[in-house]
C-alpha atoms as a PDB file:
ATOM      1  CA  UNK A   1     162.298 -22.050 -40.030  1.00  0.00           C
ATOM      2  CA  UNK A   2     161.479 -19.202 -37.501  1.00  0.00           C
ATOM      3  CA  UNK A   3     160.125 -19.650 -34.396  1.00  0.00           C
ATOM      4  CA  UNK A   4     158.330 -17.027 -31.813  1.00  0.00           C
ATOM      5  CA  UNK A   5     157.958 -18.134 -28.205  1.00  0.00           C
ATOM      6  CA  UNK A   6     155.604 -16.272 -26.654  1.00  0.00           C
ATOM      7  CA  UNK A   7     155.059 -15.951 -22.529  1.00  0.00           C
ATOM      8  CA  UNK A   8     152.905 -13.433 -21.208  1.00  0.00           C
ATOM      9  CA  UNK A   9     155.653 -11.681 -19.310  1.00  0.00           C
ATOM     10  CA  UNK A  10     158.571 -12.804 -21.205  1.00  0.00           C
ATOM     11  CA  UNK A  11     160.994 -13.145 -18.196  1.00  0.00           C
ATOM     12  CA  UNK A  12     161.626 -17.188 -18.194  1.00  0.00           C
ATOM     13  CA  UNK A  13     159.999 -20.045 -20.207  1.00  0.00           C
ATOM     14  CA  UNK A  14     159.914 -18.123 -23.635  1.00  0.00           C
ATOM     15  CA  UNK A  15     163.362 -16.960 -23.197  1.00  0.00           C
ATOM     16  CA  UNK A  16     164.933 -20.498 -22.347  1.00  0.00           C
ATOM     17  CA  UNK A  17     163.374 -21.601 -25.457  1.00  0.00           C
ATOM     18  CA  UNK A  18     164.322 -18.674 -27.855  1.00  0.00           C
ATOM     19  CA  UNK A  19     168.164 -19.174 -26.168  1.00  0.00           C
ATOM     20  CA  UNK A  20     167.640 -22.946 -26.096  1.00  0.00           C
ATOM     21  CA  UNK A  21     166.469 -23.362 -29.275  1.00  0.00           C
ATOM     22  CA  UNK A  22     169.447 -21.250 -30.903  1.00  0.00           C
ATOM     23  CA  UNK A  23     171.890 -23.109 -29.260  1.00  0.00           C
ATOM     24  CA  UNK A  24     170.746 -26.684 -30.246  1.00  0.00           C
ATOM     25  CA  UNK A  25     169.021 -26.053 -33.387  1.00  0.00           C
ATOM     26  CA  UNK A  26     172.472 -24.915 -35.312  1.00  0.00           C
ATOM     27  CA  UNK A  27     170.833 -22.489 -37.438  1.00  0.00           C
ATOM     28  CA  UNK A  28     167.945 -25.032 -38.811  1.00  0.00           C
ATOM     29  CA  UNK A  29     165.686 -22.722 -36.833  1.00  0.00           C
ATOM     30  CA  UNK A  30     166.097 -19.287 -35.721  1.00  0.00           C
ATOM     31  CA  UNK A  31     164.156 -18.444 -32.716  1.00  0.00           C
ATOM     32  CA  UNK A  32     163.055 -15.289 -31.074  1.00  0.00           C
ATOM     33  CA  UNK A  33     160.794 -14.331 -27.877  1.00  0.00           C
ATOM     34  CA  UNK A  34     157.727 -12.186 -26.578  1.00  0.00           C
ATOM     35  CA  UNK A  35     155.637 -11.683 -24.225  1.00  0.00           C
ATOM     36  CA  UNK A  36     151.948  -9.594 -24.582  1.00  0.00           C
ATOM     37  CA  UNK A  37     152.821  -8.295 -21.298  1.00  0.00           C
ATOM     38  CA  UNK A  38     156.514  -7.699 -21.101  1.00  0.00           C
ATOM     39  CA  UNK A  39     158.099  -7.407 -17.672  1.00  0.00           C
ATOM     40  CA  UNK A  40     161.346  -5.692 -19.325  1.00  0.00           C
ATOM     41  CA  UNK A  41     163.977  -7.671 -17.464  1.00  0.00           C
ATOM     42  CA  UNK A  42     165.085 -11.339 -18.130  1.00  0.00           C
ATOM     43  CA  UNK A  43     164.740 -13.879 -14.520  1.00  0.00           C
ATOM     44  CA  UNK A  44     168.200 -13.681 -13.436  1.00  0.00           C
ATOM     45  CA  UNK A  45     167.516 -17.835 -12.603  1.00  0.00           C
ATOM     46  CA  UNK A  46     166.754 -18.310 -16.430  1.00  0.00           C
ATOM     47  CA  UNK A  47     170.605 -15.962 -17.290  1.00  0.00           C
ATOM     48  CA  UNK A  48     172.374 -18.196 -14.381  1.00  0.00           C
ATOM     49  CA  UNK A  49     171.389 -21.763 -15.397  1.00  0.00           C
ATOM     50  CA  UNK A  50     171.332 -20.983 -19.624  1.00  0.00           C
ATOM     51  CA  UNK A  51     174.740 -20.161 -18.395  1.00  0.00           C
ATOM     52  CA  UNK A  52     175.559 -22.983 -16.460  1.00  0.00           C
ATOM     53  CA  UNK A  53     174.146 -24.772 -19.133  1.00  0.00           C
ATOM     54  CA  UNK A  54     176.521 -23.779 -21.760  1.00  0.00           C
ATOM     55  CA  UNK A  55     174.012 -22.155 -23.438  1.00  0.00           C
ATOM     56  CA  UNK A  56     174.566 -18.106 -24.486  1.00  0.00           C
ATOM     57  CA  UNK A  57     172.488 -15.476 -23.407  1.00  0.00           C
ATOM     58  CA  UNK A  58     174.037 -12.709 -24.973  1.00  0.00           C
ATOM     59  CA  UNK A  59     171.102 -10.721 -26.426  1.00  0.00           C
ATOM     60  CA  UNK A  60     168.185 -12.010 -24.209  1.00  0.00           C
ATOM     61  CA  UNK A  61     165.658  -9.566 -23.348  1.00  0.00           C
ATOM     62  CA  UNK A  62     162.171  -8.667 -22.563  1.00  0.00           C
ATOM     63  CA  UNK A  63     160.082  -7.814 -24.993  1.00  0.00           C
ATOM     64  CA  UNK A  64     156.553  -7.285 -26.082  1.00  0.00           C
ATOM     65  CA  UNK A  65     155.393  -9.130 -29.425  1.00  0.00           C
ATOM     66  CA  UNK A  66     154.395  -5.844 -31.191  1.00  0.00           C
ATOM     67  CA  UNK A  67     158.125  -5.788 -31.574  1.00  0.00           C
ATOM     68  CA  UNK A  68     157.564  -9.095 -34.282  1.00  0.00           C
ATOM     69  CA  UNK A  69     154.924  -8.062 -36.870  1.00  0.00           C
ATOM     70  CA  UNK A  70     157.675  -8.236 -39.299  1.00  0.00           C
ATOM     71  CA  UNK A  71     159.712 -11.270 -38.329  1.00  0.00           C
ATOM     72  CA  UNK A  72     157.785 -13.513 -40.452  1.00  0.00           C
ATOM     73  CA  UNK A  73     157.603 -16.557 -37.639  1.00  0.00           C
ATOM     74  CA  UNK A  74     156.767 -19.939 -39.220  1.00  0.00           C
ATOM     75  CA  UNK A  75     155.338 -21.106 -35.910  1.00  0.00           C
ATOM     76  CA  UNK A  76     154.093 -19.510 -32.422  1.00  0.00           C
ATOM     77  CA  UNK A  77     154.602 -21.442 -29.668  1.00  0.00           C
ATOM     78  CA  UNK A  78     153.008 -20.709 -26.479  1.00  0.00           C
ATOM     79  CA  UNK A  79     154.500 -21.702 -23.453  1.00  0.00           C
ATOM     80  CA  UNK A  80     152.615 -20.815 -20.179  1.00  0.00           C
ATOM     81  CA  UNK A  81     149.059 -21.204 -19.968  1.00  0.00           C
ATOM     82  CA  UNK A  82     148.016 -17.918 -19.489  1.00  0.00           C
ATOM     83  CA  UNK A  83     149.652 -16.721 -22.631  1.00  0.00           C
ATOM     84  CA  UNK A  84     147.568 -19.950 -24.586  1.00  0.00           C
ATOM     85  CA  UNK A  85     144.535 -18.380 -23.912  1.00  0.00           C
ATOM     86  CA  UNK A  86     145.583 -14.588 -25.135  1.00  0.00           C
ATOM     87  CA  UNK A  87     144.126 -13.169 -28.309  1.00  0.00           C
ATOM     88  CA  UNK A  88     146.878 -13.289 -30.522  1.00  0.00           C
ATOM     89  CA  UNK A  89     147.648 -10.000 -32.729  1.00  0.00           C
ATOM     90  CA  UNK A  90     146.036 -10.423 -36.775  1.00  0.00           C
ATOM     91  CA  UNK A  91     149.389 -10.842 -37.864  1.00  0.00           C
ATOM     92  CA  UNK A  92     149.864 -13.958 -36.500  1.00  0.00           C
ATOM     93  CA  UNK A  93     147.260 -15.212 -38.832  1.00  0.00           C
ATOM     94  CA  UNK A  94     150.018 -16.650 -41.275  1.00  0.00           C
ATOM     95  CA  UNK A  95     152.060 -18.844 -38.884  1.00  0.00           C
ATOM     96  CA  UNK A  96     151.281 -21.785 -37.347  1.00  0.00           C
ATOM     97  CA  UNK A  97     149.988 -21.550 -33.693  1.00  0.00           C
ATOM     98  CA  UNK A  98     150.832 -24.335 -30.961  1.00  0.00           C
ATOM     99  CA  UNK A  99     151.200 -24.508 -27.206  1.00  0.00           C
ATOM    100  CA  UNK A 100     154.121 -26.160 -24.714  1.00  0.00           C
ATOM    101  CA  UNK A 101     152.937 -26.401 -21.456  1.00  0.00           C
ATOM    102  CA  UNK A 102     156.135 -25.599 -19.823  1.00  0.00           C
ATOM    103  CA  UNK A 103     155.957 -25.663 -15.371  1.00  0.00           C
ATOM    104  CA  UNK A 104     157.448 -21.899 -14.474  1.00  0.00           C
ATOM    105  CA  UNK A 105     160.558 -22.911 -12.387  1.00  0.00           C
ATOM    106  CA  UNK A 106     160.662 -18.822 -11.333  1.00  0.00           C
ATOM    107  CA  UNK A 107     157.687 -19.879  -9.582  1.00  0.00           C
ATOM    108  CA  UNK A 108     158.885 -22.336  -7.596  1.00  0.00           C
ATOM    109  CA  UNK A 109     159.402 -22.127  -3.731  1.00  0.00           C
ATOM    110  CA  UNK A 110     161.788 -24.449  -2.187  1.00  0.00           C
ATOM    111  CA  UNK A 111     165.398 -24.896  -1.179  1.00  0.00           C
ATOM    112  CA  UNK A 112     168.047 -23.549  -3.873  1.00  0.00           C
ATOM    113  CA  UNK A 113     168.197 -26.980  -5.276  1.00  0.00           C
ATOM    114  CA  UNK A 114     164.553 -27.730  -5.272  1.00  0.00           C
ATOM    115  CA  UNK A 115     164.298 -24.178  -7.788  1.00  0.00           C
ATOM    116  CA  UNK A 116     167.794 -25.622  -9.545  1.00  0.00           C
ATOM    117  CA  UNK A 117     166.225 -28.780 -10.200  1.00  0.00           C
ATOM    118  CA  UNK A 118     163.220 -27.184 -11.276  1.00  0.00           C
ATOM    119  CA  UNK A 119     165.372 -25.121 -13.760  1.00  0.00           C
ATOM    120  CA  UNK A 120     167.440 -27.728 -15.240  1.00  0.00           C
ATOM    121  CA  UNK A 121     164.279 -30.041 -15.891  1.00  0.00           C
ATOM    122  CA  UNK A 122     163.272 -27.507 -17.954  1.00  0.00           C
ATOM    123  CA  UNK A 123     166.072 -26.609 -19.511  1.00  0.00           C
ATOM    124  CA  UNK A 124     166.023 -30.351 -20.246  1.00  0.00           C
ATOM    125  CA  UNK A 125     162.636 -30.745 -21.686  1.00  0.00           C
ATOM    126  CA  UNK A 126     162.790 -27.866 -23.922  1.00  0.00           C
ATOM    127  CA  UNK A 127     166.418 -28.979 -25.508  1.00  0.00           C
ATOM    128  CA  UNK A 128     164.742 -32.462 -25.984  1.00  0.00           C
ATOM    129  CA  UNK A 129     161.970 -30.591 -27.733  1.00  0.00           C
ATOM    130  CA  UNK A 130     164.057 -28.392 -29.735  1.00  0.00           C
ATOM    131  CA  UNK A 131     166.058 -31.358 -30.937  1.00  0.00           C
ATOM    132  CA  UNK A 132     162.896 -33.319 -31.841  1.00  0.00           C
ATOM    133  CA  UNK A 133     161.815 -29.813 -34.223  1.00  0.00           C
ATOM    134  CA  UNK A 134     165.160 -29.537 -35.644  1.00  0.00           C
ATOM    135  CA  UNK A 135     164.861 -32.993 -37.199  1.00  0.00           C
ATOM    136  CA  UNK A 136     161.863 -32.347 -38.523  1.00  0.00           C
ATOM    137  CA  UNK A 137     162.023 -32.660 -42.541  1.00  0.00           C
ATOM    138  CA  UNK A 138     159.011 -31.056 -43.877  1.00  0.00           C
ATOM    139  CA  UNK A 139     158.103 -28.379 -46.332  1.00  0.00           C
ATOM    140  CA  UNK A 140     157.455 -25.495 -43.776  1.00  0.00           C
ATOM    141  CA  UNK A 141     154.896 -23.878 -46.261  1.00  0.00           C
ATOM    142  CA  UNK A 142     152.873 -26.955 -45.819  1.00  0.00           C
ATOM    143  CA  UNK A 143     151.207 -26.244 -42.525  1.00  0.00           C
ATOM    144  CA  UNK A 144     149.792 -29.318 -42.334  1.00  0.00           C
ATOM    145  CA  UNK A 145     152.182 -31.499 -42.916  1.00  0.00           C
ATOM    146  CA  UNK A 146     154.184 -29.884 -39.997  1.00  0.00           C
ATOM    147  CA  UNK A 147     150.959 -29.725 -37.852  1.00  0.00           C
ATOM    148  CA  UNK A 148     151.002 -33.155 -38.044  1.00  0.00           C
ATOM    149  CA  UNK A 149     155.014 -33.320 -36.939  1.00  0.00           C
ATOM    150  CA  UNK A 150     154.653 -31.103 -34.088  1.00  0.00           C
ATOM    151  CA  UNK A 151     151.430 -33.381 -32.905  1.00  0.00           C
ATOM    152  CA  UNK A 152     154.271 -36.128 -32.577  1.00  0.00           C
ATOM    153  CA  UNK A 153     156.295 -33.902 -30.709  1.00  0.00           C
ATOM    154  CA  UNK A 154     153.213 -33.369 -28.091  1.00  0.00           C
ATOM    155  CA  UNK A 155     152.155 -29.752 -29.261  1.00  0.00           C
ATOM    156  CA  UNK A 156     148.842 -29.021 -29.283  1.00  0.00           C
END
């Protein structure tokens, strides 16, 4: 299965879950990221607590979703709000659109371990997502079948 995260700028929430999701996924899924407004650098918060996380961020960058036509995604996942309410491009006609409502932790402002927290709770809730998908065992050309799956997962 292949999965496109998309976040308008493309900086922290969509890259946590493209890095998250090929960590903990083990090659069931392969995951990439966009953003329809690409800021061009990765939030060094997102590099310093995949990191801390074990995860790998070698590869991460920001990038615009014209970049994708050809990468054939199986599902779109949205993760910030603003980027939910984007026109998508045509070719994401094909795959299967859904949104996570994922808090920004960039956006936080607090102590160090107020924004930490705020990092690791997401880091959290999208590995606890990811391993919900990964179990998943449905015909991925049936896009309703795995509409209905990711409905138990709490996509919408």
């Amino acid at each position: 299965m292949k999965i496109l995260y998309i976040c308008t700028h493309n900086r922290c929430r969509s890259i946590l879950s493209e890095a998250i999701t090929n960590h903990y996924a083990q090659g069931k899924i392969i995951a990439k990221s966009a953003g329809s407004q690409p800021v061009g650098q990765v939030h060094p918060l997102s590099i310093k607590y995949l990191e801390e996380a074990g995860v790998s961020t070698e590869g991460l960058t920001s990038q615009s979703w014209d970049e994708f036509e050809d990468f054939g995604a199986d599902i779109v996942v949205t993760v910030c709000d603003s980027a939910a309410g984007e026109s998508c491009p045509v070719w994401f006609g094909n795959s299967l659109k859904v949104h996570w409502g994922l808090k920004d932790p960039s956006k936080l402002e607090g102590s160090e371990e107020e924004i930490a927290d705020a990092f690791r709770a997401t880091i959290a809730e999208i590995k606890n997502r990811v391993e919900q998908l990964a179990a998943i065992h449905v015909d991925i050309n049936d896009k309703s079948a795995l509409k209905a799956e990711l409905a138990k997962l709490g996509a919408q």
